[in-house]
Protein backbone atom coordinates (compact mmCIF):
# COMPACT_ATOMS: atom_id res chain seq x y z
CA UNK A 1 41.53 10.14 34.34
CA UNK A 2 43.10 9.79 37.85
CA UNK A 3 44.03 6.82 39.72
CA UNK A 4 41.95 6.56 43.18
CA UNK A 5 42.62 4.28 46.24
CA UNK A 6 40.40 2.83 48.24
CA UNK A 7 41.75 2.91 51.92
CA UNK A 8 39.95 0.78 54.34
CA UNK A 9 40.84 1.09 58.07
CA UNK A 10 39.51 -2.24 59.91
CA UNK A 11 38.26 -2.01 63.76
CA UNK A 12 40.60 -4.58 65.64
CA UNK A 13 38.38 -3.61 68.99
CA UNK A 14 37.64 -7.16 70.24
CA UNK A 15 39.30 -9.48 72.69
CA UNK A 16 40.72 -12.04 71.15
CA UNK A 17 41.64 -15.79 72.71
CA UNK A 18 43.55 -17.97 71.37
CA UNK A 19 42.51 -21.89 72.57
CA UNK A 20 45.16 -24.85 72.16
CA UNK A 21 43.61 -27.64 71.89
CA UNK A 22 43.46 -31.48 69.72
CA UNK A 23 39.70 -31.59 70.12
CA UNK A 24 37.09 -31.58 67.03
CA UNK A 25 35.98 -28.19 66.56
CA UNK A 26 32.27 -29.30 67.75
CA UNK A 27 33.72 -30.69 70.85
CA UNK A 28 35.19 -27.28 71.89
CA UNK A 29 32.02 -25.90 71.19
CA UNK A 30 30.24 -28.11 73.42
CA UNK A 31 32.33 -27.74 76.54
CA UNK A 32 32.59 -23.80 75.86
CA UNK A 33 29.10 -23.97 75.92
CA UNK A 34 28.83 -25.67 78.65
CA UNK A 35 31.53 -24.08 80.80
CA UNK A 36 31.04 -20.12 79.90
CA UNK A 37 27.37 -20.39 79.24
CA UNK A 38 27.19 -19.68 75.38
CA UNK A 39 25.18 -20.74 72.98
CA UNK A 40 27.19 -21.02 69.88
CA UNK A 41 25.92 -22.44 66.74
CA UNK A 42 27.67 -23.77 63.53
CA UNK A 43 27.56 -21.56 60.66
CA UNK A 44 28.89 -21.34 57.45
CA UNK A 45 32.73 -21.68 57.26
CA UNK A 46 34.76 -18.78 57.42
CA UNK A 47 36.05 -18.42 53.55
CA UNK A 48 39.29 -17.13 52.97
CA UNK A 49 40.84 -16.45 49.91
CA UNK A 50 45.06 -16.61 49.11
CA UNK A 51 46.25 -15.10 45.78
CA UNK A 52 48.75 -17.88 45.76
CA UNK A 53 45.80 -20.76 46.07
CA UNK A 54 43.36 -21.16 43.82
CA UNK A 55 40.74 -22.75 45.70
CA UNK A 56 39.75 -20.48 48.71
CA UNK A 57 40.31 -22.17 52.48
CA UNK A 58 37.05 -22.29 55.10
CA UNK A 59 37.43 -22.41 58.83
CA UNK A 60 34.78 -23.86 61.31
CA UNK A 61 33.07 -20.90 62.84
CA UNK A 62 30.23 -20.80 65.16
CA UNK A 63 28.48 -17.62 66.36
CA UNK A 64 26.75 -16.27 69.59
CA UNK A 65 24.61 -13.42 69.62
CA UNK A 66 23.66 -12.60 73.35
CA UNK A 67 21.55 -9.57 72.42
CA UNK A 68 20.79 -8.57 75.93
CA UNK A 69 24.26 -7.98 77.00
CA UNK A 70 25.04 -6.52 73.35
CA UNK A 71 27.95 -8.84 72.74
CA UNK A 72 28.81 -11.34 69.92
CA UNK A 73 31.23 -14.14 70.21
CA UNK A 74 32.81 -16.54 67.65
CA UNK A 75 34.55 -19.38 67.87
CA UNK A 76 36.83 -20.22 64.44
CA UNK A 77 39.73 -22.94 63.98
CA UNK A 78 43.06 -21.85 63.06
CA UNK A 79 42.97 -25.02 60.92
CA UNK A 80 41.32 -25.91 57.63
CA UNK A 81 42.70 -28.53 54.88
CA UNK A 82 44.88 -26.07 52.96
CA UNK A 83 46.09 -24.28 55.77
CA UNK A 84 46.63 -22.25 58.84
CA UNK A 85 43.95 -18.79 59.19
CA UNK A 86 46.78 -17.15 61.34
CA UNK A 87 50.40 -18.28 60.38
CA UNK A 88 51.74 -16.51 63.39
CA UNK A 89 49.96 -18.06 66.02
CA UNK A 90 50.04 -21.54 64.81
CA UNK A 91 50.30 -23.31 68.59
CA UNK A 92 46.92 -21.97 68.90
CA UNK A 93 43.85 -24.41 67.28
CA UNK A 94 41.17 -22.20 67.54
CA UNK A 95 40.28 -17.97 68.58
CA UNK A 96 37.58 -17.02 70.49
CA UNK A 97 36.75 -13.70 69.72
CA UNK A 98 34.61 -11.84 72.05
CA UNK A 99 33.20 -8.28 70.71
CA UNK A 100 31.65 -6.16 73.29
CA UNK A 101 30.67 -2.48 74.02
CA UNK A 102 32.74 -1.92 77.06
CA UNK A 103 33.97 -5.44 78.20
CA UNK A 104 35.89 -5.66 81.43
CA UNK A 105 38.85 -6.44 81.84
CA UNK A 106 38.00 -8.65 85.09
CA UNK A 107 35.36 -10.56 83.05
CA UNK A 108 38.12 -11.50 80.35
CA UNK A 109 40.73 -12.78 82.86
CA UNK A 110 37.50 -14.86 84.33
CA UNK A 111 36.90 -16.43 80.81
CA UNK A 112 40.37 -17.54 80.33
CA UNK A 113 40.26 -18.94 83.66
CA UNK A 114 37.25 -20.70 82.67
CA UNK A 115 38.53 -21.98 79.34
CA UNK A 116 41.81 -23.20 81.26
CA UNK A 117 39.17 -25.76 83.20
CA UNK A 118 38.26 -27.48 80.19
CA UNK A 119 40.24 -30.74 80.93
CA UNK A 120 41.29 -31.17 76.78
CA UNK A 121 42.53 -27.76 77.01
CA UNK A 122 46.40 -27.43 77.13
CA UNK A 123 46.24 -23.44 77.05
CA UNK A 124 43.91 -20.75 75.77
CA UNK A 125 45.87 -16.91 76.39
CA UNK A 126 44.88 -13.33 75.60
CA UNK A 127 46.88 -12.26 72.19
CA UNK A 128 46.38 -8.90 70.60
CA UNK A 129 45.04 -8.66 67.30
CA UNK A 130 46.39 -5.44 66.47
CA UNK A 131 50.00 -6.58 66.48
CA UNK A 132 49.15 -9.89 64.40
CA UNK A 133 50.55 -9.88 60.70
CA UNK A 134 47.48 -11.66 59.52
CA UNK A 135 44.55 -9.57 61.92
CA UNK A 136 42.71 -9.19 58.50
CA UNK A 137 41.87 -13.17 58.42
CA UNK A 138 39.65 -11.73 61.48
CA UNK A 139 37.55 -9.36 60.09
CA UNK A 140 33.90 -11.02 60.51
């Protein structure tokens, strides 16, 4: 009997933010809230599991569904207690990831701008997921 492979090829077609910041995780959430108009909510952590670890990692991640305008947006630390979700980008504390039919690329620069406001925010900067070694860690 042959040997078959399984080849999965993952859609990488969101905007993705990356937020430095030494806030709590709920505190982010607040003031993005606040300042872009969201409504995210606390789910359950994002689980990820390492062949080298035994025990898989969770990330914060909170969710916004904003049916009307079709888009979904998700807010999830770089951080947990065994690690970092994407080694690369390690300066960066948490993603926003923004998935949207046709999102503009005016209303993206806005958001950053907005997120820039937030007075405990040192940075937050566009990054491209397709080039990151670790985009899987993404996948929601």
């Amino acid at each position: 009997m042959g040997k078959h492979t399984l080849e999965i090829e993952y859609d990488y077609s969101f905007v993705l933010i990356g937020i430095s910041s030494h806030e709590k995780d709920y505190r982010i959430c607040w003031a993005l809230n606040n300042k872009l108009e969201l409504e995210l909510v606390k789910t359950e952590s994002l689980e990820i599991k390492e062949k080298k670890l035994d025990n898989p990692s969770h990330y914060a991640l909170f969710v916004c569904n904003r049916e009307e305008e079709f888009s979904e947006y998700f807010l999830i630390a770089n951080r947990s207690e065994k690690g970092i979700l994407i080694p690369e980008q390690k300066q960066m504390d948490y993603f926003l990831i923004i998935k949207e039919e046709e999102i503009k690329e005016e209303k993206v620069t806005d958001l950053i701008k907005k997120i820039k406001e937030i007075t405990f925010v040192q940075t937050a900067v566009r990054i491209d997921a397709s080039k990151l070694k670790s985009k899987q860690n993404l996948i929601l």
